[in-house]
C-alpha atoms as a PDB file:
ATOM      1  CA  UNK A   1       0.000   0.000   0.000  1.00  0.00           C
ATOM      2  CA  UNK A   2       1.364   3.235  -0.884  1.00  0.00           C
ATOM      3  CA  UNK A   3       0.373   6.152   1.220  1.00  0.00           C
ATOM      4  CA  UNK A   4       1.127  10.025  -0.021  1.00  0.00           C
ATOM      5  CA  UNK A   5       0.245  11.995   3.335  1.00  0.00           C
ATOM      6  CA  UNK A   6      -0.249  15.607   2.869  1.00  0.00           C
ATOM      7  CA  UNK A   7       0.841  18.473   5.567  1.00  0.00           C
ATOM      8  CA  UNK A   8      -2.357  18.221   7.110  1.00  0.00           C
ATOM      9  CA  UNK A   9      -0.890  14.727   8.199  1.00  0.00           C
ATOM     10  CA  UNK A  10       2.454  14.860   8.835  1.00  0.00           C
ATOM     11  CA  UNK A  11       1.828  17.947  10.766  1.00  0.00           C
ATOM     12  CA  UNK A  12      -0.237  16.182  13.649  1.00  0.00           C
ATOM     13  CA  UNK A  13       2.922  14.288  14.396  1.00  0.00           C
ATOM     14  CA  UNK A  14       4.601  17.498  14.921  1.00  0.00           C
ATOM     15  CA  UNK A  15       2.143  18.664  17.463  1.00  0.00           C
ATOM     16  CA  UNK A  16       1.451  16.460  20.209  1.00  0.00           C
ATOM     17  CA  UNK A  17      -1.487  18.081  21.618  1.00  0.00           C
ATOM     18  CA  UNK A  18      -3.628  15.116  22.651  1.00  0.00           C
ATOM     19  CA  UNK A  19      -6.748  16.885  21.758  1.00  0.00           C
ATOM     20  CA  UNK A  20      -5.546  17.243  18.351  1.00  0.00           C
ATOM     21  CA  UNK A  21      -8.974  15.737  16.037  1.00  0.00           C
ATOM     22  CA  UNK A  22      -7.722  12.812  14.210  1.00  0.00           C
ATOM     23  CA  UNK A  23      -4.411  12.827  15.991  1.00  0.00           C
ATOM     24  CA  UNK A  24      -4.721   8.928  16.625  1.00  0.00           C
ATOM     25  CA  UNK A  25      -5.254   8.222  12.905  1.00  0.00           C
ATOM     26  CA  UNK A  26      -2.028  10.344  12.065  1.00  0.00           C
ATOM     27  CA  UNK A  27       0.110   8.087  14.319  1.00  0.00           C
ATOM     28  CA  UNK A  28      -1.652   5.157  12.590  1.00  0.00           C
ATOM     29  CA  UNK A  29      -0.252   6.294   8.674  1.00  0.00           C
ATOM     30  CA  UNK A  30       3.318   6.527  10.879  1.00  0.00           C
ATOM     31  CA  UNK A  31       3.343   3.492  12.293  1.00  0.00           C
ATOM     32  CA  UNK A  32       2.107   1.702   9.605  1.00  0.00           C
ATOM     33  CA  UNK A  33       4.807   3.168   7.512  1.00  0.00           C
ATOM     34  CA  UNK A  34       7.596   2.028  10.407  1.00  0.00           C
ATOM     35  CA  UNK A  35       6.352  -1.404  10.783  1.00  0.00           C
ATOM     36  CA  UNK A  36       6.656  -1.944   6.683  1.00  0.00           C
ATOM     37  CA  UNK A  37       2.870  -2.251   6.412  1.00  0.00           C
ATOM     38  CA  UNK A  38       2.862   0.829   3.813  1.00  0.00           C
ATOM     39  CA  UNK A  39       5.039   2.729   2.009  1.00  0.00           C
ATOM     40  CA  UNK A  40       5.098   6.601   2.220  1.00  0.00           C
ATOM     41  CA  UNK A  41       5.874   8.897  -1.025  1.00  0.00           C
ATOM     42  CA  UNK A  42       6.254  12.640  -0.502  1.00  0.00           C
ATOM     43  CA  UNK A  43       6.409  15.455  -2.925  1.00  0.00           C
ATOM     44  CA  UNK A  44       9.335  17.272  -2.764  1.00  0.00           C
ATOM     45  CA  UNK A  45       7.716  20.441  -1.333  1.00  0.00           C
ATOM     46  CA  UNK A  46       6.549  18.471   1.587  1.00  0.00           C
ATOM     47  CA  UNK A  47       9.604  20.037   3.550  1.00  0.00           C
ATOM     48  CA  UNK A  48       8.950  23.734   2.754  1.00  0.00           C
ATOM     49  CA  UNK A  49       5.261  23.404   3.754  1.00  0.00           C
ATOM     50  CA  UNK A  50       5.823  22.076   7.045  1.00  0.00           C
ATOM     51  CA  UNK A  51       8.440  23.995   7.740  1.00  0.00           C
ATOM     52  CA  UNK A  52       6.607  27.026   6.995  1.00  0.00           C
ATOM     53  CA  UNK A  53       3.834  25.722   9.772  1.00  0.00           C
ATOM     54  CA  UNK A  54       6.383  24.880  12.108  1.00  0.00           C
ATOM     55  CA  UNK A  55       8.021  28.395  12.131  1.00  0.00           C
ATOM     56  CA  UNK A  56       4.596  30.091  12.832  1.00  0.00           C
ATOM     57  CA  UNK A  57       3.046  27.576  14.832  1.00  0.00           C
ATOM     58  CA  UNK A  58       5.810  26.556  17.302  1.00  0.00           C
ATOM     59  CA  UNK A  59       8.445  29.135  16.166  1.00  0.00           C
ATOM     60  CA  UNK A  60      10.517  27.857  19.596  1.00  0.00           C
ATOM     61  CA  UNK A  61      10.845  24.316  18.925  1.00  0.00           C
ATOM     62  CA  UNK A  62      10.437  24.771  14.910  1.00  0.00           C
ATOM     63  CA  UNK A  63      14.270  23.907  14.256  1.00  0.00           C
ATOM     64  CA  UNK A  64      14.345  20.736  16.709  1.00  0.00           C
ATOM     65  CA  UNK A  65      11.369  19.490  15.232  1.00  0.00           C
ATOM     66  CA  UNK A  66      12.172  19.667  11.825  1.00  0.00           C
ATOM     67  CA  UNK A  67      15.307  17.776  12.097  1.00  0.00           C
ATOM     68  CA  UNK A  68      13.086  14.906  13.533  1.00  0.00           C
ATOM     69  CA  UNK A  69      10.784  15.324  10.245  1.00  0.00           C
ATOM     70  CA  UNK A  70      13.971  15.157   8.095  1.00  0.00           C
ATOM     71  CA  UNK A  71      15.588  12.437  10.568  1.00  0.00           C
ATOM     72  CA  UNK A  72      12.639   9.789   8.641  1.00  0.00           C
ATOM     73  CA  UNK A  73      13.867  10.405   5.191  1.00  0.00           C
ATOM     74  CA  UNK A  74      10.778  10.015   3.588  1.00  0.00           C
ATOM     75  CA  UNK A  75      11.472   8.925  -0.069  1.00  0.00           C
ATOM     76  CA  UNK A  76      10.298  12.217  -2.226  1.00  0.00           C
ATOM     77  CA  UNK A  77       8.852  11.625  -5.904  1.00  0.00           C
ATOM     78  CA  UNK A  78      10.556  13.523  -8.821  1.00  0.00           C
ATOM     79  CA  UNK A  79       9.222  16.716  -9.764  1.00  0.00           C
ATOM     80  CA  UNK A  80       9.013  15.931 -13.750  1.00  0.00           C
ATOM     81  CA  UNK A  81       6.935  17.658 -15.950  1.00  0.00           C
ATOM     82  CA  UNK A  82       4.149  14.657 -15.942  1.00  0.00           C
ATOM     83  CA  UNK A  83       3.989  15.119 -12.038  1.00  0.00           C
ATOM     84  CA  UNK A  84       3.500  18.752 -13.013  1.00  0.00           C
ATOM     85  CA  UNK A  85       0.890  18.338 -15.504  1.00  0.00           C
ATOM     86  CA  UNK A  86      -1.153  16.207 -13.373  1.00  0.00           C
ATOM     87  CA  UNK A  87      -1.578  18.939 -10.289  1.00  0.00           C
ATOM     88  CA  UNK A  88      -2.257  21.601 -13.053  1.00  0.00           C
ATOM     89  CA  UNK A  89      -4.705  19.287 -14.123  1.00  0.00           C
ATOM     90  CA  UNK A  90      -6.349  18.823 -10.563  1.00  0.00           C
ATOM     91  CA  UNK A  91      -5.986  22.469  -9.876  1.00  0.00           C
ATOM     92  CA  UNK A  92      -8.205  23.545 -13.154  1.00  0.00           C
ATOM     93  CA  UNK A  93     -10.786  20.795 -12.496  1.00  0.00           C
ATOM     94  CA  UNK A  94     -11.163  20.768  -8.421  1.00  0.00           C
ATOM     95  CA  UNK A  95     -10.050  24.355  -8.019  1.00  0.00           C
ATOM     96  CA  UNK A  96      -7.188  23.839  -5.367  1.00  0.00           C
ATOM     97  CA  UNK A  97      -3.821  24.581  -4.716  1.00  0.00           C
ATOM     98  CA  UNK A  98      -1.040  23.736  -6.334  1.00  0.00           C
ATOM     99  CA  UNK A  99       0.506  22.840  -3.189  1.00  0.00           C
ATOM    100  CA  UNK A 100      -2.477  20.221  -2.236  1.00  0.00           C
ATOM    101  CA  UNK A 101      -2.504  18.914  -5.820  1.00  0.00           C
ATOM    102  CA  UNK A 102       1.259  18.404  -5.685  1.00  0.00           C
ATOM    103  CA  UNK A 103       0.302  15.702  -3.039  1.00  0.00           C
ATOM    104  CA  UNK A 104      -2.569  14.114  -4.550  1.00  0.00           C
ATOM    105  CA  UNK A 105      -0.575  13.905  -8.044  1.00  0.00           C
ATOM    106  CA  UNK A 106       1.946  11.803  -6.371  1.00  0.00           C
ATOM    107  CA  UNK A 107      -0.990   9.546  -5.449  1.00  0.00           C
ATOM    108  CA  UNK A 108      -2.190   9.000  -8.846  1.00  0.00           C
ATOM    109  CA  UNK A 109       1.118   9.075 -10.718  1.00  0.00           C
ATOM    110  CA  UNK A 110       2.357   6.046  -8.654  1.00  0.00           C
ATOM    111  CA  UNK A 111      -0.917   4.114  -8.015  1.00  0.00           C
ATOM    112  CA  UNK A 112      -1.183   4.932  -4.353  1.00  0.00           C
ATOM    113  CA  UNK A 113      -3.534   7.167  -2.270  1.00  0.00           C
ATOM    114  CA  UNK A 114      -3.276  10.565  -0.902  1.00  0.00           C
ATOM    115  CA  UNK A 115      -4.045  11.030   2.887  1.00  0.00           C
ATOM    116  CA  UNK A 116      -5.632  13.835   3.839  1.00  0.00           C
ATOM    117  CA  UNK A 117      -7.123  15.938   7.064  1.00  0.00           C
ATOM    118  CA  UNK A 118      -8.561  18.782   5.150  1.00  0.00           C
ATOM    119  CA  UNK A 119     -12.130  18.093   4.532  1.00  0.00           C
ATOM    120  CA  UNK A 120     -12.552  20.881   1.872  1.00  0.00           C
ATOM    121  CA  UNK A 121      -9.755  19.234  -0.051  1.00  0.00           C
ATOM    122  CA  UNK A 122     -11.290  16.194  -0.093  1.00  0.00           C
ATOM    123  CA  UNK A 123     -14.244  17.371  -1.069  1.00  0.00           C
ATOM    124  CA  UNK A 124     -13.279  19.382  -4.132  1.00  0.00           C
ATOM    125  CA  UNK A 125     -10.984  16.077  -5.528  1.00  0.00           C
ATOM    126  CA  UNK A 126     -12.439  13.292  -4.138  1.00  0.00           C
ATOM    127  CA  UNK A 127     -14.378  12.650  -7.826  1.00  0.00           C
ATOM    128  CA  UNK A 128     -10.377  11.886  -9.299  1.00  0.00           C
ATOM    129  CA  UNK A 129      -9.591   9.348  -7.224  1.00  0.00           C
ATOM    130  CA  UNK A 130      -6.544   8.473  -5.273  1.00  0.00           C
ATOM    131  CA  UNK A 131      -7.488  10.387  -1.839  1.00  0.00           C
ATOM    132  CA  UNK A 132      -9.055   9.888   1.224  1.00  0.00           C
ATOM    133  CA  UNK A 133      -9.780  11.006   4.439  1.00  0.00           C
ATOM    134  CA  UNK A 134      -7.684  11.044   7.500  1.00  0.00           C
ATOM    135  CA  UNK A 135     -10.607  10.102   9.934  1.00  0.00           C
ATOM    136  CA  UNK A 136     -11.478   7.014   7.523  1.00  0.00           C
ATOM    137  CA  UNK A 137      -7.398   5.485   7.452  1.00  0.00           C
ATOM    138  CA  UNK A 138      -7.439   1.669   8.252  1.00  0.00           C
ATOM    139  CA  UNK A 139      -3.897   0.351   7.390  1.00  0.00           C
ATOM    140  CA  UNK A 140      -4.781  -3.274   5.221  1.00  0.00           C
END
């Protein structure tokens, strides 16, 4: 099973606020990933965004916590022009972000699904294929 979690994701590991919605789920795409039950493919952007997040959300602890972030070494895909073409593609037709679509291209370009938190996301893409919900993750 290959997993392509979006910042929405990865960032509830960076904030361990046990109130955080969903926050059980996140550490469920993790593990899974750590125990070899899924593999994990990040766009190459995934750093910047989370970063970014980091350095307003927790601007103390931003640096420490991104070395644990980098410290997994998720494998990144390739930004190629095909990658490109197929977040362009999902930006025109769902009306998102480049930055979402990046994600959710990496899904569908290597037959695996995006994971996602936001809910407005999901909504707006859903109809491609290739992404689902946080709150609904069940590792096979």
């Amino acid at each position: 099973m290959l997993i392509v979690p979006d910042a929405s994701v990865l960032l509830k590991w960076g904030f361990p606020r046990p109130s955080e919605r969903d926050r059980d789920k996140a550490e469920e795409v993790l593990a899974a990933w750590l125990e070899g039950k899924a593999d994990i493919l990040l766009p190459r952007l995934w750093a910047f965004e989370v970063g970014n997040v980091l350095a307003l959300k927790n601007p103390g602890h931003a640096s420490e916590m991104m070395e644990v972030f980098l410290g997994y070494r998720f494998p990144e895909a390739e930004t190629t022009p095909d990658l490109c073409r197929e977040a362009f593609r999902l930006v025109q037709r769902c009306g998102v972000t480049f930055y979402d679509a990046a994600y959710h291209a990496v899904a569908l370009r290597n037959g695996g699904t995006m994971i996602t938190a936001d809910e407005a996301y999901y909504r707006k893409a859903s109809g491609h294929g290739g992404v689902a919900l946080l709150r609904e993750f069940g590792p096979a």
